[in-house]
Protein backbone atom coordinates (compact mmCIF):
# COMPACT_ATOMS: atom_id res chain seq x y z
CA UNK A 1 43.27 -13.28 -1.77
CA UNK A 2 40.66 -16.71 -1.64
CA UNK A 3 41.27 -18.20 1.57
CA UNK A 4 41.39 -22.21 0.82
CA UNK A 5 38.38 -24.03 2.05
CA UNK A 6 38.21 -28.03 2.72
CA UNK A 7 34.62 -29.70 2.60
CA UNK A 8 35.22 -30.25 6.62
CA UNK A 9 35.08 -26.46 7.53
CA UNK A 10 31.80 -25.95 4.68
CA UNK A 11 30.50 -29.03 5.96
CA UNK A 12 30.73 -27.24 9.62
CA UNK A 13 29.64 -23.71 8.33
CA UNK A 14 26.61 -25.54 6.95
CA UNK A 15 25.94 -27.21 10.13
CA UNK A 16 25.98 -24.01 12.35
CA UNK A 17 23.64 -22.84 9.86
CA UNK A 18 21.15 -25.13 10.27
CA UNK A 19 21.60 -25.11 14.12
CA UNK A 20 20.87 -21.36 13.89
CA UNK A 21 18.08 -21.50 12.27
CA UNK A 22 16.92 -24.57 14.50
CA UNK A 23 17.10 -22.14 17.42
CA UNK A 24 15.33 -19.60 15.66
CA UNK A 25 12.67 -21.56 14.35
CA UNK A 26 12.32 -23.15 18.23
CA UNK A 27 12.27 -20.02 19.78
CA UNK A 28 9.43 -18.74 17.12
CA UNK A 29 7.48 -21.83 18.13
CA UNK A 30 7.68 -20.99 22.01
CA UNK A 31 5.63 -17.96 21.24
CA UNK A 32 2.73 -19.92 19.90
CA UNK A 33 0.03 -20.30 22.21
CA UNK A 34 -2.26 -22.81 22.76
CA UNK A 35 -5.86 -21.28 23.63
CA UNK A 36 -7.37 -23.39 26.12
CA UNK A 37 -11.46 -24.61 25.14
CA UNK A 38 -12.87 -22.99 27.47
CA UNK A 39 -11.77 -19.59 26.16
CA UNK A 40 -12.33 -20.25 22.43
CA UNK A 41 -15.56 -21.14 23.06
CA UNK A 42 -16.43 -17.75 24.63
CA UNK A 43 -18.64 -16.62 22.07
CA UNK A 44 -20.99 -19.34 22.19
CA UNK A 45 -20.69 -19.10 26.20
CA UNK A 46 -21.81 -15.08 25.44
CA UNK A 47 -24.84 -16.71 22.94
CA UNK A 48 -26.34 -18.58 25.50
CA UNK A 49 -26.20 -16.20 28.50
CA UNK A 50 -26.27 -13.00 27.23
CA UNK A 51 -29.84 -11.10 26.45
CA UNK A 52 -30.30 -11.44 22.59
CA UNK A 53 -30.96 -7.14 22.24
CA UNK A 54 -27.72 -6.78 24.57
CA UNK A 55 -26.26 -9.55 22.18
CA UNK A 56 -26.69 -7.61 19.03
CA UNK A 57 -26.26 -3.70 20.79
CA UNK A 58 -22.32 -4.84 21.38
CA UNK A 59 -22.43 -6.39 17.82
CA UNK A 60 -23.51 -3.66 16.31
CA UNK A 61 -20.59 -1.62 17.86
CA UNK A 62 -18.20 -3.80 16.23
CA UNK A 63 -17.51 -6.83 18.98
CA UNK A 64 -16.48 -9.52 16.80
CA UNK A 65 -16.82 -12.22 19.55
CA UNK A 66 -20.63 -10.83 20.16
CA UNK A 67 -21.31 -11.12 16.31
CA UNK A 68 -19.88 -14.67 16.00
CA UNK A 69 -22.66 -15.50 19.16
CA UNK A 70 -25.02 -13.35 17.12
CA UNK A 71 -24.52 -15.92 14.01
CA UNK A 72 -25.15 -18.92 16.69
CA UNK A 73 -28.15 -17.20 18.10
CA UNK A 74 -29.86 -16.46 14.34
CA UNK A 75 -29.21 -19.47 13.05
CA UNK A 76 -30.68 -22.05 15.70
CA UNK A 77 -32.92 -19.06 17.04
CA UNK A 78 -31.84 -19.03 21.00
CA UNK A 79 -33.24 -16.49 23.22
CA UNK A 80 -36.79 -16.21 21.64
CA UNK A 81 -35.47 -15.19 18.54
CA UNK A 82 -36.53 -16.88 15.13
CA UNK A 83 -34.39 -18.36 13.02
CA UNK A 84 -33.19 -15.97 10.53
CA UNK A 85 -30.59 -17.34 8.32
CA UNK A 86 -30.45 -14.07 6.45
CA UNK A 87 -29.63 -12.55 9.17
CA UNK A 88 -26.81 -15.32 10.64
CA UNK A 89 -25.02 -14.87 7.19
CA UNK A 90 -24.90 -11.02 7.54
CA UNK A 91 -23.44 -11.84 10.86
CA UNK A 92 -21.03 -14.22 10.00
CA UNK A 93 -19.37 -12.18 6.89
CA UNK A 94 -19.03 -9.38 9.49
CA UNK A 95 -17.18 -11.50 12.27
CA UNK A 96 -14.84 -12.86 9.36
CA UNK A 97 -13.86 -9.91 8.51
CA UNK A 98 -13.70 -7.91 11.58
CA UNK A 99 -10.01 -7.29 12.40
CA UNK A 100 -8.60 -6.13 15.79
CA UNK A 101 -4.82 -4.81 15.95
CA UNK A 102 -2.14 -5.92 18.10
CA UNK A 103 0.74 -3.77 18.66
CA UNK A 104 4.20 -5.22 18.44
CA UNK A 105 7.17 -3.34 19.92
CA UNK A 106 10.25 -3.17 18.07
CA UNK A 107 13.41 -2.17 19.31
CA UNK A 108 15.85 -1.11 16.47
CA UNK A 109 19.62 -0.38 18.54
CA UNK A 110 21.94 2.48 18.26
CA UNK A 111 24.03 2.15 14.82
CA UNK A 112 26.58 4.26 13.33
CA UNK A 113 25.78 7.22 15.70
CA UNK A 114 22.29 7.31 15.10
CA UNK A 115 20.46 6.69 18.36
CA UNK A 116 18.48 3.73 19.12
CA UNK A 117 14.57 3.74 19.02
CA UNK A 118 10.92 2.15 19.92
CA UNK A 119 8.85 1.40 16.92
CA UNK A 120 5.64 0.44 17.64
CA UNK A 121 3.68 -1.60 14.92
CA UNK A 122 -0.36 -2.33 14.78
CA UNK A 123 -0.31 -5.63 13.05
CA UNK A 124 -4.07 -6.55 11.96
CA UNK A 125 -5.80 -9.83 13.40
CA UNK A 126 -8.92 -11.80 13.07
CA UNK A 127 -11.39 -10.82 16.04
CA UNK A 128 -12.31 -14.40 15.85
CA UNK A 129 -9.56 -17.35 14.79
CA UNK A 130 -10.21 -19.92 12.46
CA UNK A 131 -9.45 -22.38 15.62
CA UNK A 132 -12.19 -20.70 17.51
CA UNK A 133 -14.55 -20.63 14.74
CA UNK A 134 -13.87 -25.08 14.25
CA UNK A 135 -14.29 -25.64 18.23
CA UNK A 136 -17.48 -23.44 18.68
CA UNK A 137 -18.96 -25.13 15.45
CA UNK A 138 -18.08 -28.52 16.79
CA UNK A 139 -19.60 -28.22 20.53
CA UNK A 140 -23.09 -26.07 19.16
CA UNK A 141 -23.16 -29.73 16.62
CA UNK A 142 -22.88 -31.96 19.53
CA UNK A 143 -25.46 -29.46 21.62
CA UNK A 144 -27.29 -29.22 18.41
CA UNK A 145 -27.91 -32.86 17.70
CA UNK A 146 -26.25 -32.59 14.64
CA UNK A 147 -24.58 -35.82 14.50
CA UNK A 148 -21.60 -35.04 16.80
CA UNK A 149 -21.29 -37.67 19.24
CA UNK A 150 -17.85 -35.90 21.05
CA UNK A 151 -18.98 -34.80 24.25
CA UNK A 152 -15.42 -33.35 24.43
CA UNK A 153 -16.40 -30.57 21.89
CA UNK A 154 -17.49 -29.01 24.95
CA UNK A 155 -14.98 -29.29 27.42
CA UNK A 156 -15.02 -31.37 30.25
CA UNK A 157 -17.77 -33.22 31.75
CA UNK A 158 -18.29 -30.20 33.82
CA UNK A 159 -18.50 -28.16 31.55
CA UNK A 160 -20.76 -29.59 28.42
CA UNK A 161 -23.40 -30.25 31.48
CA UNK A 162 -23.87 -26.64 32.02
CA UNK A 163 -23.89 -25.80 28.23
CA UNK A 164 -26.57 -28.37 27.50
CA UNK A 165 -28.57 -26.97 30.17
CA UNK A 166 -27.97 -23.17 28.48
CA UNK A 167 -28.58 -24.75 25.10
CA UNK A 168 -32.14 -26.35 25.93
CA UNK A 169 -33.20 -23.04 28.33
CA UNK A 170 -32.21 -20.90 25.43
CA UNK A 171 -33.86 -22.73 22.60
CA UNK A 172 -36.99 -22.91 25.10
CA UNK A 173 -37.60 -19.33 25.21
């Protein structure tokens, strides 16, 4: 038997719908994170104060944070090392495509008798984001001279002080 509907109650069903998924979708959002600069620019922190041999030893070993500082250091040659841009695009294709996994638990609840369990899933991401690869390109341009005028590429005025003192020691060795 069809149970009569007027456009009130489908207008309503629609309506909690939407406010569902509303909910969901703001509740997906409040697990986004914001990564603050000083973090995402960690691998050009570990370019300029790490020893270039150290530098490549942990890049070598798969560190995908010490082979995006690896690409910095061979392509403006920091450290003492020459510029080798050879060598920076070997690096770089290895710290895109160096993936990292992050396990996810998922709880899956008792149904029909069967008893509840833990699933836990490796999901595969980027050693290095595509946000941290934009902010570290935009500060080493603004240390670089390359036209960036945005002292904020580097964080605060704190902060871009003591990189542009790392930046000239390093390219002075």
């Amino acid at each position: 038997m069809k149970l009569p509907t007027s456009r009130r109650s489908t207008r309503l069903a629609a309506g909690a719908g939407l406010a569902l998924a509303a909910a969901g979708l703001a509740a997906c959002q409040s697990l986004v994170t914001t990564v603050p600069l000083s973090q995402q620019l960690a691998p050009l922190d570990l370019a300029l104060s790490a020893a270039p041999d150290v530098l490549e030893a942990q890049a070598h070993s798969g560190d995908g944070q010490a082979q995006f500082a690896m690409v910095i250091v061979s392509t403006y040659g920091l450290g003492g090392r020459r510029l080798d841009a050879a060598a920076a695009s070997r690096w770089r294709q290895q710290a895109r495509s160096n993936r990292r996994f992050m396990p996810i638990t998922q709880y899956t609840a008792a149904f029909n008798g069967s008893p509840s369990r833990v699933n836990i899933i490796n999901v595969p991401v980027q050693a290095v984001s595509d946000a941290q690869w934009q902010a570290v390109e935009r500060c080493v341009a603004f240390l670089a001279g390359d036209g960036v005028n945005d002292q904020s590429a580097c964080g605060d005025a704190e902060e871009t002080r003591r990189r542009q003192m790392a930046w000239r020691r390093s390219i002075e060795q």
